[in-house]
PDB file of N, CA and C in Angstrom:
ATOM      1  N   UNK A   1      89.782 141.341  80.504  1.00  0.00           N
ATOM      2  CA  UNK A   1      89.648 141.866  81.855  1.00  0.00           C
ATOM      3  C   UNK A   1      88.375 141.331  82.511  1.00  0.00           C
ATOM      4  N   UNK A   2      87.356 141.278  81.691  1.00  0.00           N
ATOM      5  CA  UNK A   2      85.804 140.507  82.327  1.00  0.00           C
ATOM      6  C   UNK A   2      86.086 139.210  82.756  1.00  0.00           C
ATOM      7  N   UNK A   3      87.194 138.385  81.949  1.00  0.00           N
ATOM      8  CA  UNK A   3      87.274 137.131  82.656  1.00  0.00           C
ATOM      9  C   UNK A   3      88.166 137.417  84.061  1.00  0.00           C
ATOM     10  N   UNK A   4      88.788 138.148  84.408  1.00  0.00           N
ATOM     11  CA  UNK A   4      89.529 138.014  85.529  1.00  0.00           C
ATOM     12  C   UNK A   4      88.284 138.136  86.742  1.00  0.00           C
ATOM     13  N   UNK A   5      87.711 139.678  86.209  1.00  0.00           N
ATOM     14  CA  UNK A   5      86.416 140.116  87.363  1.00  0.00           C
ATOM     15  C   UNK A   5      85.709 138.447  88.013  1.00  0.00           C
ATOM     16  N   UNK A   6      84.924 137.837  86.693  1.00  0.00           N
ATOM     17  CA  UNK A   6      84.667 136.906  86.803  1.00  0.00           C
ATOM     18  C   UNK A   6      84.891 135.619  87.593  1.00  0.00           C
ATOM     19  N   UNK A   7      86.392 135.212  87.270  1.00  0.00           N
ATOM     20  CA  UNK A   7      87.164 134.199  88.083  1.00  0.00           C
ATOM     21  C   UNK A   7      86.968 134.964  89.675  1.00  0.00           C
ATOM     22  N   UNK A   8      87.141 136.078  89.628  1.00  0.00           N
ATOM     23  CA  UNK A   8      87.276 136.230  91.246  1.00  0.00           C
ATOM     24  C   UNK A   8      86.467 136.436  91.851  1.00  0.00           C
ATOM     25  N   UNK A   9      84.678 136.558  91.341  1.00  0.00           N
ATOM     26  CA  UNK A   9      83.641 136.628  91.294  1.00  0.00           C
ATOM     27  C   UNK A   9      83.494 135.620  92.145  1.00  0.00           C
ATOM     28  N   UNK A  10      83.468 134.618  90.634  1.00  0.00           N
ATOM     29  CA  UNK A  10      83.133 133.549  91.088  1.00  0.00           C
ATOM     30  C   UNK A  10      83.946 132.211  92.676  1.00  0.00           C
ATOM     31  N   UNK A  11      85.314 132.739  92.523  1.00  0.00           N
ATOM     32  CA  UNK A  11      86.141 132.696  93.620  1.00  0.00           C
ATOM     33  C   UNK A  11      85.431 132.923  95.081  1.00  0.00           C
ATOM     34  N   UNK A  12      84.829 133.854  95.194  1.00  0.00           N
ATOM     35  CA  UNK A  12      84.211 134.667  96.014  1.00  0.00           C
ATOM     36  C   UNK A  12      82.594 133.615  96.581  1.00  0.00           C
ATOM     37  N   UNK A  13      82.233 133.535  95.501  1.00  0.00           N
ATOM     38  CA  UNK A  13      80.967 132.844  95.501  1.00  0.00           C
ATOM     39  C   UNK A  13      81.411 131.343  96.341  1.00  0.00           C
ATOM     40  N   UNK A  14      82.234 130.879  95.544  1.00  0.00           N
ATOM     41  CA  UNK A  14      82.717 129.218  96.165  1.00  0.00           C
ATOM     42  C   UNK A  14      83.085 129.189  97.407  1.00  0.00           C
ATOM     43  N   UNK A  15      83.982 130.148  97.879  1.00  0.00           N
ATOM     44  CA  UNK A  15      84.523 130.238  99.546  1.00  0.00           C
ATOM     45  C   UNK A  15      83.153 130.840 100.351  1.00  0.00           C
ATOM     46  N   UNK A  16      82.199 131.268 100.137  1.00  0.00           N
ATOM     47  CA  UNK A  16      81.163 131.648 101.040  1.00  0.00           C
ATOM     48  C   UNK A  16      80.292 130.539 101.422  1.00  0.00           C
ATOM     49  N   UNK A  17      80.428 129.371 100.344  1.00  0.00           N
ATOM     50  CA  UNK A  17      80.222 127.966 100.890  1.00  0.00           C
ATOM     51  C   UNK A  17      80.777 127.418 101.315  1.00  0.00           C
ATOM     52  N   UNK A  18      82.078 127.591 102.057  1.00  0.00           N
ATOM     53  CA  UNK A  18      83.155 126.755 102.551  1.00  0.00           C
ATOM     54  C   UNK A  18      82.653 126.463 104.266  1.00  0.00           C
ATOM     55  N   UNK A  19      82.160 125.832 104.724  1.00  0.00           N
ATOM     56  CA  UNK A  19      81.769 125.654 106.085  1.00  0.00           C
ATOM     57  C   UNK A  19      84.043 125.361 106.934  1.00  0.00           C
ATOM     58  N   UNK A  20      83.868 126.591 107.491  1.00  0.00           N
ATOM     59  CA  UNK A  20      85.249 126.758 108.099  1.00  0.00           C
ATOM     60  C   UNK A  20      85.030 125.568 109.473  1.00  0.00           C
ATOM     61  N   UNK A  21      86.109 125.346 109.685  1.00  0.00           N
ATOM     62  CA  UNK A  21      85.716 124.682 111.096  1.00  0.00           C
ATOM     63  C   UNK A  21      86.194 125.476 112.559  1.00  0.00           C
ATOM     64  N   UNK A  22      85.525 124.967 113.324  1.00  0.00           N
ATOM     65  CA  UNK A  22      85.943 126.181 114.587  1.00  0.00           C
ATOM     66  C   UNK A  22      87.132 125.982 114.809  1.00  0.00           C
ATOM     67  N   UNK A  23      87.472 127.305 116.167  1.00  0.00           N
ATOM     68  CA  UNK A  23      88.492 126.926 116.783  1.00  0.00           C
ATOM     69  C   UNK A  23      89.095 125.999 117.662  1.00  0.00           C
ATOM     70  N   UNK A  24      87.596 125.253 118.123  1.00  0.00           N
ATOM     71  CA  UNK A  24      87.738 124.224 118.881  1.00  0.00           C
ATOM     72  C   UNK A  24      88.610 122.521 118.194  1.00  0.00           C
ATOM     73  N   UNK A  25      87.605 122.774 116.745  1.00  0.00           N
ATOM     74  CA  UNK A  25      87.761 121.486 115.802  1.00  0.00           C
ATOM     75  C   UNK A  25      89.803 121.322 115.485  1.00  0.00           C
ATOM     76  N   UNK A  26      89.788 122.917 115.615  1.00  0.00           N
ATOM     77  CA  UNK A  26      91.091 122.993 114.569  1.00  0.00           C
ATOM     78  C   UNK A  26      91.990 122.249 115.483  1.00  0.00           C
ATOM     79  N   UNK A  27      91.633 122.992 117.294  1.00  0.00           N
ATOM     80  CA  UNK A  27      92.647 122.804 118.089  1.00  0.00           C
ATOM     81  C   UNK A  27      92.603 120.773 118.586  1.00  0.00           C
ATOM     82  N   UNK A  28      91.388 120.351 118.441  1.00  0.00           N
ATOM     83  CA  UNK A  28      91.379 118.814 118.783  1.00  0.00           C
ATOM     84  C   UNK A  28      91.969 118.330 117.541  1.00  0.00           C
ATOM     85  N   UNK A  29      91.806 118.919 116.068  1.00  0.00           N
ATOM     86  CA  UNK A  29      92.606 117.608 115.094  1.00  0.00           C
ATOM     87  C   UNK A  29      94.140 118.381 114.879  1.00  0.00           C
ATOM     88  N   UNK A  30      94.419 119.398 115.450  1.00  0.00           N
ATOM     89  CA  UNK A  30      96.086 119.388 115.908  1.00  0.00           C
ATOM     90  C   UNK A  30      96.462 118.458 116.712  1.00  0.00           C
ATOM     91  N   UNK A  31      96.070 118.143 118.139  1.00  0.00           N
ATOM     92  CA  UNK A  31      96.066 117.180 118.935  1.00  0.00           C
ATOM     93  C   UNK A  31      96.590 115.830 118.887  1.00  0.00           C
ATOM     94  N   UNK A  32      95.443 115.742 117.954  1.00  0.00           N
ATOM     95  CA  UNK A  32      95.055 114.545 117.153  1.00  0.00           C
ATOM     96  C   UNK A  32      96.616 114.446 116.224  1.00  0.00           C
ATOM     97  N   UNK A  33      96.669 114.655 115.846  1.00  0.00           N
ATOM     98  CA  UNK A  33      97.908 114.887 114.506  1.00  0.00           C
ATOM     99  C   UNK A  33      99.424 114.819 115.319  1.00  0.00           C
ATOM    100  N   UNK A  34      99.526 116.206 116.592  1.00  0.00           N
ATOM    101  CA  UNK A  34     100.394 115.525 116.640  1.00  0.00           C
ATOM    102  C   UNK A  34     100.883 114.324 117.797  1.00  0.00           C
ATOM    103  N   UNK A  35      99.930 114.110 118.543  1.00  0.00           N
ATOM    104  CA  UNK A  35      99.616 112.733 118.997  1.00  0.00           C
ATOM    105  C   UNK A  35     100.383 111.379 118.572  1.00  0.00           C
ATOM    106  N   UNK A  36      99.285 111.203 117.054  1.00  0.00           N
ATOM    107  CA  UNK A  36      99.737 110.514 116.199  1.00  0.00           C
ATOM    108  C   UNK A  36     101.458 110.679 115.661  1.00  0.00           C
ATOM    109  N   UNK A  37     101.644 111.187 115.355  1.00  0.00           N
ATOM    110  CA  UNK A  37     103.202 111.740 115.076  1.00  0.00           C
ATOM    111  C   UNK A  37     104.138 111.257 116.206  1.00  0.00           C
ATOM    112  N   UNK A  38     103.919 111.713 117.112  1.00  0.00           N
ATOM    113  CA  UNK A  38     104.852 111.112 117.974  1.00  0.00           C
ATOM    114  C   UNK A  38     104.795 109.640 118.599  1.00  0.00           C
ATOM    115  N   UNK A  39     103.491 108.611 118.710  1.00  0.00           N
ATOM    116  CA  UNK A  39     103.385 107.481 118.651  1.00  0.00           C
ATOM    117  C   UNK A  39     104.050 106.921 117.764  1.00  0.00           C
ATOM    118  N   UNK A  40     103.829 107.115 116.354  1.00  0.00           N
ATOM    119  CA  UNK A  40     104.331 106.667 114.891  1.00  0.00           C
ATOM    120  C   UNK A  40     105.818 107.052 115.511  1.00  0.00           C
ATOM    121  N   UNK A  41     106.361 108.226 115.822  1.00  0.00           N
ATOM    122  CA  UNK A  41     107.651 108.162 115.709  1.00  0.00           C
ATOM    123  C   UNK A  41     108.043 106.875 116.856  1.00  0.00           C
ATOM    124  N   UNK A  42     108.083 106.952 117.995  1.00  0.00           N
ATOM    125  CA  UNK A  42     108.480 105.976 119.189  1.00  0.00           C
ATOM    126  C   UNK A  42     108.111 104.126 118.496  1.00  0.00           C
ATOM    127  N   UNK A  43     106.842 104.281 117.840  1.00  0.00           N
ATOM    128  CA  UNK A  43     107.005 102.700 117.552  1.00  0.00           C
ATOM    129  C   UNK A  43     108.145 102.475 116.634  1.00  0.00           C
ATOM    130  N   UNK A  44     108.790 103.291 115.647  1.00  0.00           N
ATOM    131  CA  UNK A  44     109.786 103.275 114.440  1.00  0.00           C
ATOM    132  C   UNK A  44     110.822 103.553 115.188  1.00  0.00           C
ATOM    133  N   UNK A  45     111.144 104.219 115.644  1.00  0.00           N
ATOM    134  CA  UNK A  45     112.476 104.299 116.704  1.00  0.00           C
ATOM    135  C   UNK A  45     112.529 103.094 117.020  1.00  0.00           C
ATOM    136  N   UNK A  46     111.698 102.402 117.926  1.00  0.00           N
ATOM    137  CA  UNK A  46     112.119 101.002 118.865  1.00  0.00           C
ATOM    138  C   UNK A  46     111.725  99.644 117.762  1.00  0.00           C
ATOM    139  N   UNK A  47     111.458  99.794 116.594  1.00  0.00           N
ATOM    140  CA  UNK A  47     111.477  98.752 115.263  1.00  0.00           C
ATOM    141  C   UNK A  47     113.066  99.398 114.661  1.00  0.00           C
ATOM    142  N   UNK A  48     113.191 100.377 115.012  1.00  0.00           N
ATOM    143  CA  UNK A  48     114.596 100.377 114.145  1.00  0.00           C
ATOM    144  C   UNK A  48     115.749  99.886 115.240  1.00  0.00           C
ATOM    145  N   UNK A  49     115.180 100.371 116.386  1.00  0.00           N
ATOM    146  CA  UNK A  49     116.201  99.430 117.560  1.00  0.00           C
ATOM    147  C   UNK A  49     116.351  98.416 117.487  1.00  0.00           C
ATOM    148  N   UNK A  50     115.384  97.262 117.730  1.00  0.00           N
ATOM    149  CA  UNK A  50     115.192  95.965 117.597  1.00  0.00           C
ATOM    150  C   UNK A  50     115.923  95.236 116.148  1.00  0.00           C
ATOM    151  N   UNK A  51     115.558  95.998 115.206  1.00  0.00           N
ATOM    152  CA  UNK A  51     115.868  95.212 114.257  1.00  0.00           C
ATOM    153  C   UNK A  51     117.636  95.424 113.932  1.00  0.00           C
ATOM    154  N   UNK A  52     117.901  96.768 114.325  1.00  0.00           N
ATOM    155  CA  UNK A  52     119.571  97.141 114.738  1.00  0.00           C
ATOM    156  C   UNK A  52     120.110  95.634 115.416  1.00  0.00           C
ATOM    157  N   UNK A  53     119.567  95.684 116.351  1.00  0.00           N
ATOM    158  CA  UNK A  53     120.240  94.484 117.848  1.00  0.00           C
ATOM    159  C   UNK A  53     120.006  93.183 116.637  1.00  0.00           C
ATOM    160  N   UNK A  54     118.993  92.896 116.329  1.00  0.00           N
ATOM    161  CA  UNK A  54     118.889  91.719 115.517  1.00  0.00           C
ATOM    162  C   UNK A  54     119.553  91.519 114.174  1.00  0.00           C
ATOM    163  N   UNK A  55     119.814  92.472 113.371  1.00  0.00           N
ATOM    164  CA  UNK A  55     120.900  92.399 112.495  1.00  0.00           C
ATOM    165  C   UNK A  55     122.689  92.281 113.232  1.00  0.00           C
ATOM    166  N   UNK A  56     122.799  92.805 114.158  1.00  0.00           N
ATOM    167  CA  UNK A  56     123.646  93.029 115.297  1.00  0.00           C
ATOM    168  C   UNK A  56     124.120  91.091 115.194  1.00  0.00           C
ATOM    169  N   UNK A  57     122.812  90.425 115.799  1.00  0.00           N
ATOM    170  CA  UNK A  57     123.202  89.308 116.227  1.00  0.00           C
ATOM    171  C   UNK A  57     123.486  88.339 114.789  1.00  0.00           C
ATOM    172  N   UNK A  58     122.495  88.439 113.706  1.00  0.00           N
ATOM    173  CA  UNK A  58     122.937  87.782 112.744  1.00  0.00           C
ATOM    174  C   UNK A  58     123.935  87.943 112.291  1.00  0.00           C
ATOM    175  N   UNK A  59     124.560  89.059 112.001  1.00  0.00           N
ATOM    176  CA  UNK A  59     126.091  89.306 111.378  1.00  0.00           C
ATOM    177  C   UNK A  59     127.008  89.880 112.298  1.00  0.00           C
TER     178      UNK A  59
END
């Protein structure tokens, strides 16, 4: 049972060093994320177009 106290002790100890990030940080690297996501998707959409039409023409 002392090791459990312990683990969660020490649990306790480690997250009080955790520097959280604000609400500001959280809401710009959502942004950020899904930004990215939808660029990445539109360039792969129109590489899967292109290369559709171009397999299209070879065969």
């Amino acid at each position: 049972m002392k090791r459990i106290v312990r683990f969660f002790r020490e649990c306790y100890v480690e997250l009080a060093k955790v520097v959280w990030p604000s609400r500001k940080e959280v809401g710009i690297s959502t942004k950020v994320v899904l930004v990215s996501v939808v660029l990445f998707a539109l360039f792969f959409g129109v590489l899967d177009y292109v290369l559709l039409l171009g397999s299209g023409l070879v065969f």
